[in-house]
C-alpha atoms as a PDB file:
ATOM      1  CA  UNK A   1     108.219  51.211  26.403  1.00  0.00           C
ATOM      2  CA  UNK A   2     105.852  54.505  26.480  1.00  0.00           C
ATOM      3  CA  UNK A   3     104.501  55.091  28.958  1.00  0.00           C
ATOM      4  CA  UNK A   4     101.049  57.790  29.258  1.00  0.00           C
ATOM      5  CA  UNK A   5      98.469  59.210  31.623  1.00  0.00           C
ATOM      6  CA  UNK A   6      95.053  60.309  31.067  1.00  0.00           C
ATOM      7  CA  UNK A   7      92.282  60.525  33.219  1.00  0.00           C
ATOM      8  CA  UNK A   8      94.439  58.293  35.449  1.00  0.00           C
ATOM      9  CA  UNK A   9      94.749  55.794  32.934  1.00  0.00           C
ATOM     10  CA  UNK A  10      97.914  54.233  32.723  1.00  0.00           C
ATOM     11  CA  UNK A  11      99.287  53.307  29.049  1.00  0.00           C
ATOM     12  CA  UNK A  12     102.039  50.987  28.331  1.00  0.00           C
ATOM     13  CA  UNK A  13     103.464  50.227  24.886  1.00  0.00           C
ATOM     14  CA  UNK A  14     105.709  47.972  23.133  1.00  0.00           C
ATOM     15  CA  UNK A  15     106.066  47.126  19.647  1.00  0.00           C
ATOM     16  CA  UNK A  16     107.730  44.768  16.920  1.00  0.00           C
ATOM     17  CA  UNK A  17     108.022  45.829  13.255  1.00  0.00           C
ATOM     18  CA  UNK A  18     104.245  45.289  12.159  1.00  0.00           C
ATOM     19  CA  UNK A  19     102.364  44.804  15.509  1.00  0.00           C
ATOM     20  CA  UNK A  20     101.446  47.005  18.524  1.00  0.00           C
ATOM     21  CA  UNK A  21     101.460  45.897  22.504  1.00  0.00           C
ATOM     22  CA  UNK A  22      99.007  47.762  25.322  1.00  0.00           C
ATOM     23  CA  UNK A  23      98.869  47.452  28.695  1.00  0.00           C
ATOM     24  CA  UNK A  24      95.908  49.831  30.106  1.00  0.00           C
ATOM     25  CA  UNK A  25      95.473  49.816  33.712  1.00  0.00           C
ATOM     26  CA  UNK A  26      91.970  51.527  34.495  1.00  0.00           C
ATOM     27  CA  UNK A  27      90.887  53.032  37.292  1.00  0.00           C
ATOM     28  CA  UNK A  28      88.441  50.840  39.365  1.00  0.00           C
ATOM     29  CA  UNK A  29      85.377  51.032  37.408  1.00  0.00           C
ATOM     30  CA  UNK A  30      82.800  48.839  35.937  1.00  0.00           C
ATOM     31  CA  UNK A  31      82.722  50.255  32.405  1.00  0.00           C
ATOM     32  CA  UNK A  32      86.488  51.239  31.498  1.00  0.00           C
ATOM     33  CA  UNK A  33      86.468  52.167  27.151  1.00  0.00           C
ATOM     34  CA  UNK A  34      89.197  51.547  24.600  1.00  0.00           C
ATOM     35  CA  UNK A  35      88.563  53.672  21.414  1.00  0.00           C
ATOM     36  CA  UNK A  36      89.323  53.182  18.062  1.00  0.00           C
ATOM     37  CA  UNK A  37      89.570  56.659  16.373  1.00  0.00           C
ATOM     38  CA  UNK A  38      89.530  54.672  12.914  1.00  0.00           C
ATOM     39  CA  UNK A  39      88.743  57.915  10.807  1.00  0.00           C
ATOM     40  CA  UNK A  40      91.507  59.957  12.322  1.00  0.00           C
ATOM     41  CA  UNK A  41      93.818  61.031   9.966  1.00  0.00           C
ATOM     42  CA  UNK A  42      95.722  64.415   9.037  1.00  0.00           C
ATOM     43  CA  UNK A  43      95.240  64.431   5.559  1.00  0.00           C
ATOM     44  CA  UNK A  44      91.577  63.600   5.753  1.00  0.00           C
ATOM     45  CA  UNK A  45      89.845  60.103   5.075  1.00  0.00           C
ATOM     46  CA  UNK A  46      87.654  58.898   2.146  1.00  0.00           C
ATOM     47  CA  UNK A  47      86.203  55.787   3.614  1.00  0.00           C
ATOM     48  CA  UNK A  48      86.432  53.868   7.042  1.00  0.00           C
ATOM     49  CA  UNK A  49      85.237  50.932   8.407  1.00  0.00           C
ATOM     50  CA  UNK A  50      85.422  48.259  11.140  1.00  0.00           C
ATOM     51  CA  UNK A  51      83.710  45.129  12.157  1.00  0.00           C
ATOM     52  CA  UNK A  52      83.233  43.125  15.396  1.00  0.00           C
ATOM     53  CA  UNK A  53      84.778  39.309  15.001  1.00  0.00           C
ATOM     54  CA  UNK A  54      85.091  38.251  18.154  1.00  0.00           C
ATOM     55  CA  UNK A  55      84.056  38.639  21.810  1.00  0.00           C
ATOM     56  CA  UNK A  56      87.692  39.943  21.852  1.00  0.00           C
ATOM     57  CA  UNK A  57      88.402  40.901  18.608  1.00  0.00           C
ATOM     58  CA  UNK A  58      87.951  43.804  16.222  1.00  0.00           C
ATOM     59  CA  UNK A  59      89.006  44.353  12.563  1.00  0.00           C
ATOM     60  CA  UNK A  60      89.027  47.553  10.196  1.00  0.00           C
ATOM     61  CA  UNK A  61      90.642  49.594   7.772  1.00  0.00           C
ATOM     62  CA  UNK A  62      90.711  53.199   6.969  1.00  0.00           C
ATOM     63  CA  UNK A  63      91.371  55.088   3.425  1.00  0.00           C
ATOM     64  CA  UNK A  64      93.796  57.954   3.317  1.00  0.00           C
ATOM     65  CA  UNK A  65      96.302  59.952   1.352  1.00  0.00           C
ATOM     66  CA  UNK A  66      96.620  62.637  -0.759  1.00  0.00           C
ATOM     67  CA  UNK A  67      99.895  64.150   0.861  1.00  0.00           C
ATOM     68  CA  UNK A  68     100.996  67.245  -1.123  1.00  0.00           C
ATOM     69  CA  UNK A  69      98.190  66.901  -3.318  1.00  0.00           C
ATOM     70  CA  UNK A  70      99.834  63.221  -5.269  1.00  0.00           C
ATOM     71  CA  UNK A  71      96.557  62.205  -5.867  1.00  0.00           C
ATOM     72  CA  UNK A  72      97.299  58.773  -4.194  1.00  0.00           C
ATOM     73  CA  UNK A  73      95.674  57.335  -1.525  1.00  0.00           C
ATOM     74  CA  UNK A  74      96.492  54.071   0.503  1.00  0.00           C
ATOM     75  CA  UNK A  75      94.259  51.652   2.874  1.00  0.00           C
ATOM     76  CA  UNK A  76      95.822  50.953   6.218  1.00  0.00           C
ATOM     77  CA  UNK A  77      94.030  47.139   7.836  1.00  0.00           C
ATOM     78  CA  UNK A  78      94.374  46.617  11.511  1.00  0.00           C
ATOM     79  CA  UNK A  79      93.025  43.717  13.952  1.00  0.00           C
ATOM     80  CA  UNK A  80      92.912  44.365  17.607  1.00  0.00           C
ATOM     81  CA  UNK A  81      92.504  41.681  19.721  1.00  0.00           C
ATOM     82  CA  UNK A  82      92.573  41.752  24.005  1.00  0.00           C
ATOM     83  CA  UNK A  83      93.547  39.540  26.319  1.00  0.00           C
ATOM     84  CA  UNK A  84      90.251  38.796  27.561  1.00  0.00           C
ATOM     85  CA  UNK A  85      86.313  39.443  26.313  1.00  0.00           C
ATOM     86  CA  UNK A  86      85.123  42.595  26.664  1.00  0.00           C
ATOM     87  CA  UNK A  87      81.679  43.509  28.310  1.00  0.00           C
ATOM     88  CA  UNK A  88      80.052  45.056  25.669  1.00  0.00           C
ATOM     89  CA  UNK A  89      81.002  47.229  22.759  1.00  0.00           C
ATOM     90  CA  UNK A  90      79.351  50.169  20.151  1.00  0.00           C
ATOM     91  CA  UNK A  91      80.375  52.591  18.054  1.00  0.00           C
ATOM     92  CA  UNK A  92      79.974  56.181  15.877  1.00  0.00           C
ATOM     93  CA  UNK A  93      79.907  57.119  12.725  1.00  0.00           C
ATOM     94  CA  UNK A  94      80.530  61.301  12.748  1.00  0.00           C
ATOM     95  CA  UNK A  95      78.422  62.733  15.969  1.00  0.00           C
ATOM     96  CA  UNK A  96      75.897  59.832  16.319  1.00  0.00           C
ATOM     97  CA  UNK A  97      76.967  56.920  18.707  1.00  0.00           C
ATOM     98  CA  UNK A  98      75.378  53.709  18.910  1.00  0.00           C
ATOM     99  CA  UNK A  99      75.727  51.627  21.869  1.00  0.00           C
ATOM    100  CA  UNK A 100      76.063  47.748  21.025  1.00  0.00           C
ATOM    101  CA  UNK A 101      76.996  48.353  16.916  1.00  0.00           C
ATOM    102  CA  UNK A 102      79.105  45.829  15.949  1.00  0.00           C
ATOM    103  CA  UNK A 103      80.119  47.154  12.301  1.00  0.00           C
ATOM    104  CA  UNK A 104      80.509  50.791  10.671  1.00  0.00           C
ATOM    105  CA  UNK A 105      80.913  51.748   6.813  1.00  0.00           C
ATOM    106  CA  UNK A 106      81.614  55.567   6.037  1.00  0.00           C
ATOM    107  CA  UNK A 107      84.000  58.269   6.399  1.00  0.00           C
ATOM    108  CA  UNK A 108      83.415  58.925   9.964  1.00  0.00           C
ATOM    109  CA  UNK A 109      84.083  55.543  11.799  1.00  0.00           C
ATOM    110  CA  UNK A 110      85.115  54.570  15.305  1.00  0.00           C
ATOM    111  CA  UNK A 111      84.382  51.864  17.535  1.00  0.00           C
ATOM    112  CA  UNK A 112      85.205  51.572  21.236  1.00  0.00           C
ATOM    113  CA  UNK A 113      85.306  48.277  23.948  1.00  0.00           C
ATOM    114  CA  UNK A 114      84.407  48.218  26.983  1.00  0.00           C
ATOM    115  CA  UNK A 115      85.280  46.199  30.229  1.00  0.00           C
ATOM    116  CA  UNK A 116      84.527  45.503  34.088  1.00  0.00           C
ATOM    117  CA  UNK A 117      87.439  46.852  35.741  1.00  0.00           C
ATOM    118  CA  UNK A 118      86.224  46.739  38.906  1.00  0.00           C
ATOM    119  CA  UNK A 119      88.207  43.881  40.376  1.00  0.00           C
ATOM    120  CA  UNK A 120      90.566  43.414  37.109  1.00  0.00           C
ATOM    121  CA  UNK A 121      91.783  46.822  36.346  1.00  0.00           C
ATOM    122  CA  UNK A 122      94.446  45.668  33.825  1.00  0.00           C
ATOM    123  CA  UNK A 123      93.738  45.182  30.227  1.00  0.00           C
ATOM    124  CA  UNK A 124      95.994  44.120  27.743  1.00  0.00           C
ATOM    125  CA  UNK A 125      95.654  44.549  23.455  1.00  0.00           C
ATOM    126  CA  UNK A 126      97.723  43.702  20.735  1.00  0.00           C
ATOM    127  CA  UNK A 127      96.937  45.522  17.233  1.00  0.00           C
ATOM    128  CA  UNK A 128      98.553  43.966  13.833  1.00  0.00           C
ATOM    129  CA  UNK A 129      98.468  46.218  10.810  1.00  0.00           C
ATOM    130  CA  UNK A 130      98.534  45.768   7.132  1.00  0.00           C
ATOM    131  CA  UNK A 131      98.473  47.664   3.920  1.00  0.00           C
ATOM    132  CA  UNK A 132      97.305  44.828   2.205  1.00  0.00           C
ATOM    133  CA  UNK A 133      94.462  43.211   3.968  1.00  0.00           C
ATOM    134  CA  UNK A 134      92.645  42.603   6.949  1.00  0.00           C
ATOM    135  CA  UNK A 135      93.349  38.702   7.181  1.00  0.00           C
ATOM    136  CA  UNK A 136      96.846  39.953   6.683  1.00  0.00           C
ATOM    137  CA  UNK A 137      96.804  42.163   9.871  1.00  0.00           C
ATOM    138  CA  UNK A 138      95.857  39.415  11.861  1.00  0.00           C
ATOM    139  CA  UNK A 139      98.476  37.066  10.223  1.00  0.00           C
ATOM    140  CA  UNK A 140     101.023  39.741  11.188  1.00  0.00           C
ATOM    141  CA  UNK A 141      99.459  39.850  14.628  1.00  0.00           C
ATOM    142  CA  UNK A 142      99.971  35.858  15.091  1.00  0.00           C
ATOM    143  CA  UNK A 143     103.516  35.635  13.845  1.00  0.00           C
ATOM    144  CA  UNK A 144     105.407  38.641  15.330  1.00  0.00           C
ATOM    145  CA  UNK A 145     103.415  38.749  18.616  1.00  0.00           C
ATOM    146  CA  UNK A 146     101.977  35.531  19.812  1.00  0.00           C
ATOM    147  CA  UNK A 147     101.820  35.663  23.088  1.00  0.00           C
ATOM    148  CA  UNK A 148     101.347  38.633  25.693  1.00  0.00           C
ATOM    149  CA  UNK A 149     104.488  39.616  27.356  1.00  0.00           C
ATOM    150  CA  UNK A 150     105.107  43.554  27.352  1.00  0.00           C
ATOM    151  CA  UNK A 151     108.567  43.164  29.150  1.00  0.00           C
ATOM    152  CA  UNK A 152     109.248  40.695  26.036  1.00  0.00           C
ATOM    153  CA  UNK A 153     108.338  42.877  23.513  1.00  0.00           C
ATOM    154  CA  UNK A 154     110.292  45.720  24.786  1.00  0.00           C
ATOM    155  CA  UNK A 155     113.290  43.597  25.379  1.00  0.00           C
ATOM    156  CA  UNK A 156     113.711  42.460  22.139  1.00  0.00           C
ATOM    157  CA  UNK A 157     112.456  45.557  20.034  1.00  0.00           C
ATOM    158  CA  UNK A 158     115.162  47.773  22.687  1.00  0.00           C
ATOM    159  CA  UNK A 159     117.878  44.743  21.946  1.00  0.00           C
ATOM    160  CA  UNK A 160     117.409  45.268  18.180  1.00  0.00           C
ATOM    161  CA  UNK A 161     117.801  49.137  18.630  1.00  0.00           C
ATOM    162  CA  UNK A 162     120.519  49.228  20.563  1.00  0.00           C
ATOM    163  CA  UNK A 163     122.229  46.747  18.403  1.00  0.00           C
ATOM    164  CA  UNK A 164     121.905  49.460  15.279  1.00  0.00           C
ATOM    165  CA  UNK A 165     122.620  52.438  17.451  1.00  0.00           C
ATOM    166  CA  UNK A 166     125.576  51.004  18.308  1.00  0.00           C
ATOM    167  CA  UNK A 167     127.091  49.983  15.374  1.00  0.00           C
ATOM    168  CA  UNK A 168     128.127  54.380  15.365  1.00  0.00           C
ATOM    169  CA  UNK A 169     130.640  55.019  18.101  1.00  0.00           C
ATOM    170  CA  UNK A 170     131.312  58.311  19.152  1.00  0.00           C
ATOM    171  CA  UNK A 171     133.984  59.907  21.746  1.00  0.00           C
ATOM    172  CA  UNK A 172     134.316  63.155  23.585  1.00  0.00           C
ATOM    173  CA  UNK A 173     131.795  65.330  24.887  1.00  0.00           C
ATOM    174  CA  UNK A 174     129.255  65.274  27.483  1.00  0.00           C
ATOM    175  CA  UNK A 175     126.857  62.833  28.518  1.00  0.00           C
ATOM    176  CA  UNK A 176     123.734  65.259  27.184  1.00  0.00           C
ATOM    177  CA  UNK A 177     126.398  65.454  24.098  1.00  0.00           C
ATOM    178  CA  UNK A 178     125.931  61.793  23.246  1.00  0.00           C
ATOM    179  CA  UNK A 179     121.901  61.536  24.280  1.00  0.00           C
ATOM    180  CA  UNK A 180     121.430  64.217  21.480  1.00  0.00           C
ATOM    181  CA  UNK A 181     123.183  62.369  19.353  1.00  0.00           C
ATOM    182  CA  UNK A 182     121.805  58.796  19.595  1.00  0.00           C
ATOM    183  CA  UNK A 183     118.043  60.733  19.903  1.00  0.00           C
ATOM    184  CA  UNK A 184     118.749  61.929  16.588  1.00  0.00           C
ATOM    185  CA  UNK A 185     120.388  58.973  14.907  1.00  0.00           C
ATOM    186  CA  UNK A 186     117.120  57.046  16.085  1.00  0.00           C
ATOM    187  CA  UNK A 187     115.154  59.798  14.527  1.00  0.00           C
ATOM    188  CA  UNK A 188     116.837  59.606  11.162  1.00  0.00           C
ATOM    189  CA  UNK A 189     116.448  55.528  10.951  1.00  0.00           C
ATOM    190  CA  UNK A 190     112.813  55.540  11.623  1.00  0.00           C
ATOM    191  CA  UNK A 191     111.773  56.398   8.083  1.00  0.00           C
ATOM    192  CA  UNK A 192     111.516  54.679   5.181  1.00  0.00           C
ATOM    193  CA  UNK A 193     110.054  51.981   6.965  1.00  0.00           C
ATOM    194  CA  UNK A 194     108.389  48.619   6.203  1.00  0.00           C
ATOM    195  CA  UNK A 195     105.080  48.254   4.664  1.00  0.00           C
ATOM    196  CA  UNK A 196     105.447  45.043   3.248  1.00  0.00           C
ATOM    197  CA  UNK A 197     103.679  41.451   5.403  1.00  0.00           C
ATOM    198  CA  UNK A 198     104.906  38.757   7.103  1.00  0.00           C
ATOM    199  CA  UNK A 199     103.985  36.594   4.014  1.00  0.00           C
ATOM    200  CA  UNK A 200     106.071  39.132   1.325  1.00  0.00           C
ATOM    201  CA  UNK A 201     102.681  40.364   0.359  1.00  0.00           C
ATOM    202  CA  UNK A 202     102.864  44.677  -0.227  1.00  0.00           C
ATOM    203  CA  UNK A 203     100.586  46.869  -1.850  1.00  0.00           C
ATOM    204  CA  UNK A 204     102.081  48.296  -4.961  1.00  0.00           C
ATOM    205  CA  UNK A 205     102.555  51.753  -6.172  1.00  0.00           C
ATOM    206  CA  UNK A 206     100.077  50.465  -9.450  1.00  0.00           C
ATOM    207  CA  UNK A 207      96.919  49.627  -6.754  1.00  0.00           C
ATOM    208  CA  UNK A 208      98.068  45.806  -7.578  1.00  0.00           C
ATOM    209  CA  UNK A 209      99.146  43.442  -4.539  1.00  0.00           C
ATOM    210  CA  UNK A 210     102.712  41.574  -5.074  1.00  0.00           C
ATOM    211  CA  UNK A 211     104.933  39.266  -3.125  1.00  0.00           C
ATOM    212  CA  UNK A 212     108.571  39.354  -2.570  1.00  0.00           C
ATOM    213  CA  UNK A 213     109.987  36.730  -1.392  1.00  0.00           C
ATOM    214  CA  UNK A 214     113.776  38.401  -2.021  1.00  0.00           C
ATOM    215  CA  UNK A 215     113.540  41.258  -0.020  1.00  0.00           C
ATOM    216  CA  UNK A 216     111.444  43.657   2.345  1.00  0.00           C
ATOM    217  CA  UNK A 217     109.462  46.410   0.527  1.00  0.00           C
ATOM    218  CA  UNK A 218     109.783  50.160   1.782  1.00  0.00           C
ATOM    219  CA  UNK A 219     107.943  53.655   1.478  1.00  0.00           C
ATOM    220  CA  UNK A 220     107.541  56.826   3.102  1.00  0.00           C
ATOM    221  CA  UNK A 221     110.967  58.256   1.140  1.00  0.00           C
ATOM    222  CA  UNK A 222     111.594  61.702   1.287  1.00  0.00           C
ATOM    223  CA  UNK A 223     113.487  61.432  -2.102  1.00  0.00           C
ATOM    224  CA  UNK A 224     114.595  65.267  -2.605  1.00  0.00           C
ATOM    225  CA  UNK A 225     116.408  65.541   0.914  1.00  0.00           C
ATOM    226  CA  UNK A 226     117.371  61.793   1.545  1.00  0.00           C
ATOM    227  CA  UNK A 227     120.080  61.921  -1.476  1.00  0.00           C
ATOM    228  CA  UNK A 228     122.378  64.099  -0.097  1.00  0.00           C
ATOM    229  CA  UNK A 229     123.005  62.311   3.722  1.00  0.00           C
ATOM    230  CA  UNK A 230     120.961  60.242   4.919  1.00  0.00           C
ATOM    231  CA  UNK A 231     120.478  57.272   2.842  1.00  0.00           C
ATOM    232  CA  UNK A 232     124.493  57.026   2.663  1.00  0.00           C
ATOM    233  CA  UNK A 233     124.275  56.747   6.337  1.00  0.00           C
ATOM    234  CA  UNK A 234     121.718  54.141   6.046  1.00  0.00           C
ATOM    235  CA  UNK A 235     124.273  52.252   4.073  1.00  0.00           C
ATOM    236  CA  UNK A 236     126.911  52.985   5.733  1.00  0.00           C
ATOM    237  CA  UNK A 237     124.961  51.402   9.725  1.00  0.00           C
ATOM    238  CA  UNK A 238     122.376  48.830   7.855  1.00  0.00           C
ATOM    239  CA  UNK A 239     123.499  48.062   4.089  1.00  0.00           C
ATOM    240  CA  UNK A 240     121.018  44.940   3.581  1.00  0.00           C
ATOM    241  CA  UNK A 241     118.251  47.093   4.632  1.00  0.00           C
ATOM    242  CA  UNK A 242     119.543  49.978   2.157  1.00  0.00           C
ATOM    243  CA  UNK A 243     119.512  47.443  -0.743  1.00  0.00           C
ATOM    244  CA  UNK A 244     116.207  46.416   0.473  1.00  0.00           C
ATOM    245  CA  UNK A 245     115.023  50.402  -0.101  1.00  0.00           C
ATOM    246  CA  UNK A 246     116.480  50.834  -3.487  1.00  0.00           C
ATOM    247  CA  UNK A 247     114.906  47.627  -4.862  1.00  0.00           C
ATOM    248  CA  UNK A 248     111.738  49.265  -3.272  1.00  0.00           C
ATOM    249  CA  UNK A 249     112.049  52.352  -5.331  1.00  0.00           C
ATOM    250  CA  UNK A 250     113.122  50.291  -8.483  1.00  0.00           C
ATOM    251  CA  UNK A 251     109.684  48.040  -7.981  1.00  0.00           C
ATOM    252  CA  UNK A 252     107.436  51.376  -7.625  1.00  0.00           C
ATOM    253  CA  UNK A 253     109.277  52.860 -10.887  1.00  0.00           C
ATOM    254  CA  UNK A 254     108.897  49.520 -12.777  1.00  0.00           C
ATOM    255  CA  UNK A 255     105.175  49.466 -11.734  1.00  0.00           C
ATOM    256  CA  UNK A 256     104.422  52.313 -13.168  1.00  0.00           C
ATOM    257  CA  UNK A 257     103.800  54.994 -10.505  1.00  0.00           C
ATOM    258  CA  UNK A 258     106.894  56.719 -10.743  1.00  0.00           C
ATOM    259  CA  UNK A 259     107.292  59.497  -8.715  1.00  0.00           C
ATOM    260  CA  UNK A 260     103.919  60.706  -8.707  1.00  0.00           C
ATOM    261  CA  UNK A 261     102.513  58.142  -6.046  1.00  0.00           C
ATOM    262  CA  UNK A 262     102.862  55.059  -4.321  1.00  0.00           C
ATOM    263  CA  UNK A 263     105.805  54.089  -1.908  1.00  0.00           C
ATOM    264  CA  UNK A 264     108.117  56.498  -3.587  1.00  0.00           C
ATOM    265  CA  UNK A 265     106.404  59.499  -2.652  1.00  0.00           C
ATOM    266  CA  UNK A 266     107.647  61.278   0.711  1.00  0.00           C
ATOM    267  CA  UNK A 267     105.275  60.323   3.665  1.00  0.00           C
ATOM    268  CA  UNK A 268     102.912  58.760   1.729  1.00  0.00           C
ATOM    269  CA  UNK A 269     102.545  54.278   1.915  1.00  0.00           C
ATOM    270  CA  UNK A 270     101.014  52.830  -1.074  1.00  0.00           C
ATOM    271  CA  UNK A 271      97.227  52.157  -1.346  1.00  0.00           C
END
């Protein structure tokens, strides 16, 4: 669990392999926001969107890529969905905001929620995402996260860590000896990482949607540095999951992209 202040807003986070759990705790206040930033990405964004589909719910996607000039872009889905209705909502597309807009198409997109906080000061939101769809972000959402316990979802997602962590033993040294260590381990298993849904549904290095139902599809593969340690380590603490990543790189190649795009390129998902 994360946890963040700004503005004396507390932020606490959890998460399971395709879904995302807040806890916000607001200062007393009758109009406390949650933004979306939907457009904000680091290699620029082609198109954005998002739409309003619930008194607690909202949906969108944004369009990005182009890492290292590939000349691939992917779509990333989300739903967001709170524990309880918000007050009102609006949004902005570049400078202009409009109170009470319930939907957004462009390149500049965000939308933010707002809630009575006065007497309530905790809210709580779970976000599903998807490279495929937006009903597929909120199927994620309703498998992997059904309910709304944060100490849950951090129990489980720490159980599952500590169970790969310690599958590498090490002796000797000091205590700040080992914490570098295991920081570092963690860092090198975070990447490639899934991108395929809870139905086997992934979006292809060929623009196409497929289904697995054999194995969990990969990306973000930093093929020219990956070779020479790390993915033997992979193997070595999590071999399913390495099997998992080379039939990943053997789908992108037999759709057609190659190396030039899709999962296979470094840092960059498929559209």
């Amino acid at each position: 669990m994360a946890l963040g202040r700004s503005s004396k807003v507390t932020a606490e986070l959890a998460v399971t392999t395709r879904t995302g759990l807040s806890r916000f705790t607001f200062p007393a206040s009758d109009h406390a926001n949650v933004l979306f930033k939907v457009s904000g990405s680091a290699n620029g964004v082609s198109h954005s969107s998002f739409r309003v589909t619930g008194n607690d719910e909202i949906s969108g996607q944004v369009t990005s890529g182009q890492f290292c000039g590939t000349g691939t872009n992917y779509t990333l889905y989300f739903t967001a969905r709170f524990n309880r209705p918000f007050s009102s909502v609006g949004g902005w597309n570049g400078p202009v905001v409009t109170p009470g807009a319930k939907s957004c198409a462009g390149t500049a997109c965000g939308a933010f929620a707002s809630f009575d906080a006065e007497t309530n000061r905790v809210v709580l939101m779970k976000v599903g995402i998807s490279f495929v769809s937006a009903g597929n972000a909120t199927r994620n959402l309703d498998v992997e996260d059904p309910g709304w316990s944060l100490s849950t979802v951090e129990s489980v997602a720490r159980k599952k860590w500590n169970a790969l962590l310690g599958r590498a033993r090490i002796g000797g040294g000091t205590r700040s000896d080992e914490r570098t260590f295991y920081s570092a381990l963690y860092h090198s298993l975070l990447h490639p990482n899934v991108v395929s849904d809870t139905n086997g549904q992934y979006a292809g290095s060929d623009g196409r949607v497929h289904r697995s139902t054999s194995h969990t599809a990969y990306a973000n593969f930093s093929e020219w540095d990956i070779y020479r340690s790390e993915i033997q380590l992979v193997a070595l603490l999590a071999p399913h999951q390495a099997g998992d990543m080379v039939q990943s790189l053997v789908n992108d190649a037999q759709q057609g992209a190659g190396y030039r795009s899709g999962p296979s390129s470094e840092a960059t998902p498929p559209r």
